[in-house]
Protein backbone atom coordinates (compact mmCIF):
# COMPACT_ATOMS: atom_id res chain seq x y z
CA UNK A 1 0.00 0.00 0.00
CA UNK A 2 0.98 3.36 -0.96
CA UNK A 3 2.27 5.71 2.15
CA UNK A 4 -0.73 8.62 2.98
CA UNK A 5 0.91 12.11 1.00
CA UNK A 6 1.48 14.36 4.08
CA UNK A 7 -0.10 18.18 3.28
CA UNK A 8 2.46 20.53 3.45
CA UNK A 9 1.39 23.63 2.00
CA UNK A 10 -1.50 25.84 -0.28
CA UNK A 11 -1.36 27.14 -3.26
CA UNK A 12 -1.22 31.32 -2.62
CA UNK A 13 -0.81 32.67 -6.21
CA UNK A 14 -0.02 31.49 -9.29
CA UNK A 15 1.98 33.64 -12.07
CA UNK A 16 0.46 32.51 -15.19
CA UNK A 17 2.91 34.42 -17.27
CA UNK A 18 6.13 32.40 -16.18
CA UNK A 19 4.67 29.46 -14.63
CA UNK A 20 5.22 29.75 -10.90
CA UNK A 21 3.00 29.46 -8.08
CA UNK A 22 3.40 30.97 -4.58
CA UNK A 23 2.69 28.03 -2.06
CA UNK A 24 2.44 29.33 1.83
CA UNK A 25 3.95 26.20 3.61
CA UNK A 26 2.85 24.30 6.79
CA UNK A 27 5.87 21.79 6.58
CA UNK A 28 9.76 21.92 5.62
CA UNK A 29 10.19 21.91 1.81
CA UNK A 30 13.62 21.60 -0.05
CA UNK A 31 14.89 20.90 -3.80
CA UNK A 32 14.43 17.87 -4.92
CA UNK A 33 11.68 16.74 -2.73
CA UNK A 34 8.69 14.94 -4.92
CA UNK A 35 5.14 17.27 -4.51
CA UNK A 36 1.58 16.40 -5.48
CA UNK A 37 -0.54 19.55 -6.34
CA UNK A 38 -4.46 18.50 -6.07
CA UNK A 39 -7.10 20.93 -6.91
CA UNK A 40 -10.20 21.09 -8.61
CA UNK A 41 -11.82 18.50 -10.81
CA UNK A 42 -8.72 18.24 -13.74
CA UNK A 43 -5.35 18.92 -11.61
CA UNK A 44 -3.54 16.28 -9.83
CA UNK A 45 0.15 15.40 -10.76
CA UNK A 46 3.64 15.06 -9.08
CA UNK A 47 6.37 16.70 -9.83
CA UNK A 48 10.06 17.34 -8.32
CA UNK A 49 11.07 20.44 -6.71
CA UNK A 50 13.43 22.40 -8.95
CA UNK A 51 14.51 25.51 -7.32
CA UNK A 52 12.85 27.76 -5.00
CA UNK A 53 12.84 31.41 -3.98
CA UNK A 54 11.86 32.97 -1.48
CA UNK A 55 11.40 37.01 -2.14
CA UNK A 56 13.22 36.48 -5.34
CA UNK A 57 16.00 35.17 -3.56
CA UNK A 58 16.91 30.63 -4.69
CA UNK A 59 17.02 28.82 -1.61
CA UNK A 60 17.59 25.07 -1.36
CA UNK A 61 15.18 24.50 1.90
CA UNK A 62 12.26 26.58 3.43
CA UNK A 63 10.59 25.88 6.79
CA UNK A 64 7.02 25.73 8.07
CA UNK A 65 5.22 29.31 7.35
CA UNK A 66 7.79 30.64 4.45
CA UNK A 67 5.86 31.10 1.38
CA UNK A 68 7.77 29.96 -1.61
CA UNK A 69 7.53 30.50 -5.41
CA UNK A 70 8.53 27.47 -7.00
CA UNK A 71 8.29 26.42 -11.16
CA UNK A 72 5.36 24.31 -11.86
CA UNK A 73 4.41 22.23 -14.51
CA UNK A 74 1.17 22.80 -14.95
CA UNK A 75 -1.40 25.49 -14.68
CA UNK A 76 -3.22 25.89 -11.08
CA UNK A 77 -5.27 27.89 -8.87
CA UNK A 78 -5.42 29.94 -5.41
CA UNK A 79 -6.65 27.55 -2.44
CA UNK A 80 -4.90 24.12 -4.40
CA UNK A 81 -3.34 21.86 -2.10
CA UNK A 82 0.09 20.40 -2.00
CA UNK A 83 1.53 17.25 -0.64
CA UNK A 84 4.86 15.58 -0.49
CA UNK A 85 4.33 12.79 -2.83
């Protein structure tokens, strides 16, 4: 059986323009961790954490209550949740 995805986080904004959504975190997060974004009807997918800013600045790990802006691979919205895959 597949371990339970732990919620770490909610989608806060997403930059349509460059592909990059704001995600206000309530666990650790660092590059190269695995994610599941769920929201809506149509998004659900898994992707790896590239890099990560935080106020425009890359950082390799952020803690509980940093909001991050991280690349995504597909489009989503305010209020999605995210989960460490």
């Amino acid at each position: 059986m597949a371990k339970e995805a732990k919620p770490i986080g909610v989608v806060s904004n997403y930059f349509d323009h460059i592909g990059v959504a704001a995600i206000k975190l309530s666990a650790a997060l660092k590059a190269g961790d695995k994610i599941q974004i769920k929201g809506g009807e149509e998004t659900d997918f898994t992707q790896k954490v590239g890099s990560m800013q935080i106020h425009h600045e890359k950082v390799e790990k952020a803690k509980k209550g940093d909001e991050v802006g991280l690349k995504v691979n597909h489009k989503v919205r305010k209020g999605y949740h995210v989960y460490k895959a």
